[in-house]
Protein backbone atom coordinates (compact mmCIF):
# COMPACT_ATOMS: atom_id res chain seq x y z
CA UNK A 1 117.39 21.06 26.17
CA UNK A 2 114.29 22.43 27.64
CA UNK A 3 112.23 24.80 26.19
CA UNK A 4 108.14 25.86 27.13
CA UNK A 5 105.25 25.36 25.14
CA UNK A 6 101.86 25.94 25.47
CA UNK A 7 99.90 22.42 25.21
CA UNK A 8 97.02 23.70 24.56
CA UNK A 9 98.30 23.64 20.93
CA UNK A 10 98.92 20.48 21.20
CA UNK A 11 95.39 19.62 22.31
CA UNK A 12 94.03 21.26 19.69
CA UNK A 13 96.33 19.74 17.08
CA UNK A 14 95.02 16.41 18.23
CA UNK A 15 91.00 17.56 17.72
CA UNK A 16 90.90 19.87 14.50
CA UNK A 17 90.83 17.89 11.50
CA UNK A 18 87.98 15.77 13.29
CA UNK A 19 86.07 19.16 13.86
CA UNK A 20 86.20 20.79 11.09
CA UNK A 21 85.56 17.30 8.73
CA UNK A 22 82.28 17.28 10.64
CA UNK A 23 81.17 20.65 9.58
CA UNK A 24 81.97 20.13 6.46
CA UNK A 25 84.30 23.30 5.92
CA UNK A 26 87.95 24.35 3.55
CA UNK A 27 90.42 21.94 5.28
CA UNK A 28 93.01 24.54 3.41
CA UNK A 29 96.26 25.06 5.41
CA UNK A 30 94.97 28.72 5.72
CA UNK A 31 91.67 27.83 7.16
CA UNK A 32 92.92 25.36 9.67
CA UNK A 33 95.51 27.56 11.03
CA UNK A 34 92.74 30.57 11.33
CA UNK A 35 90.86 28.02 13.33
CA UNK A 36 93.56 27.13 15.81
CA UNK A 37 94.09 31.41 16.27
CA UNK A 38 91.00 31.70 16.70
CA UNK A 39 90.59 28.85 19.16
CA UNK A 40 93.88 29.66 20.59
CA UNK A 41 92.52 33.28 21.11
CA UNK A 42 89.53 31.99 23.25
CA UNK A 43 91.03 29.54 25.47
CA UNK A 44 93.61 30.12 28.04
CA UNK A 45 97.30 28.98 27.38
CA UNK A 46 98.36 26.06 29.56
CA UNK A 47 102.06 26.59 29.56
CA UNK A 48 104.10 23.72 30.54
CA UNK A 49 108.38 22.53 30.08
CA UNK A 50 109.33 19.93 27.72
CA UNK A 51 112.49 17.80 27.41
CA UNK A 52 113.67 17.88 23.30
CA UNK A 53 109.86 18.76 22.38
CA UNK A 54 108.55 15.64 24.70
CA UNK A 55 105.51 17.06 26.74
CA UNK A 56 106.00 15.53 30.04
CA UNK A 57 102.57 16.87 31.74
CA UNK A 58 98.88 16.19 29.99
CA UNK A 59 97.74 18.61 32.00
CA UNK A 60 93.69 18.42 32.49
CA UNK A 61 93.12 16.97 29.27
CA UNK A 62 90.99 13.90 30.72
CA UNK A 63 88.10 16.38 32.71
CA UNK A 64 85.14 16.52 31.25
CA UNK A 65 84.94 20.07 31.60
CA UNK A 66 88.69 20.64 29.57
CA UNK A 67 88.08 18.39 27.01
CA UNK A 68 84.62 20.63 26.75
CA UNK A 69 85.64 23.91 26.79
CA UNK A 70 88.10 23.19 24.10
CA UNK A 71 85.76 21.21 21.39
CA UNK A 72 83.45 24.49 21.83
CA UNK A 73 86.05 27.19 20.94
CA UNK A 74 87.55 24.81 17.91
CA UNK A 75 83.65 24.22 17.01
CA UNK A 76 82.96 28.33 16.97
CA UNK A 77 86.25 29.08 15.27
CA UNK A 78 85.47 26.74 12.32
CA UNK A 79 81.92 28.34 11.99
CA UNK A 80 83.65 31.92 11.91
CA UNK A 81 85.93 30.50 9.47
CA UNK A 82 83.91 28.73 7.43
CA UNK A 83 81.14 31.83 6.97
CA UNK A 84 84.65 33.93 6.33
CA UNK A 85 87.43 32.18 4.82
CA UNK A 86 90.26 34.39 3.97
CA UNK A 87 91.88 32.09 1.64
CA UNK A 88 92.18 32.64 -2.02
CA UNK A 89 88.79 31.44 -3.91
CA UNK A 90 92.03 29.57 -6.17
CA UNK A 91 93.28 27.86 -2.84
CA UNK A 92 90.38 26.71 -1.17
């Protein structure tokens, strides 16, 4: 069955937990998931078809420029997140 997704979820998936281990911020469920919103926000979807959840096309993932862009938003969501985590003080 086919279905779309936007791989830019994906591609942010794959980067995160290095991200926000490097600035040193919750690694809470809650936080990571306000980072990829936030980053998801800020960067435009790249929509593509899969085959039973397979993504067939990686897109521009290997340009310099893609690979970029995205670090950057993931980078400035984790700083907004990190200055104002809306977790519980219990969860984080």
């Amino acid at each position: 069955m086919y279905c779309v997704k936007n791989y830019m979820e994906h591609v942010i998936d794959l980067k995160i937990d290095a991200i926000i281990k490097s600035i040193d911020m919750c690694n809470c469920e809650k936080c990571r998931l306000d980072v990829k919103a936030i980053a998801l926000n800020n960067l435009p979807p790249r929509y593509v078809v899969t085959n039973k959840g397979i993504l067939y096309s990686k897109l521009n993932e290997l340009e310099l420029q893609f690979e970029v862009d995205v670090q950057k938003e993931i980078v400035k969501a984790a700083m907004i997140v990190k200055e104002n985590p809306r977790h519980e003080e219990s969860e984080g």
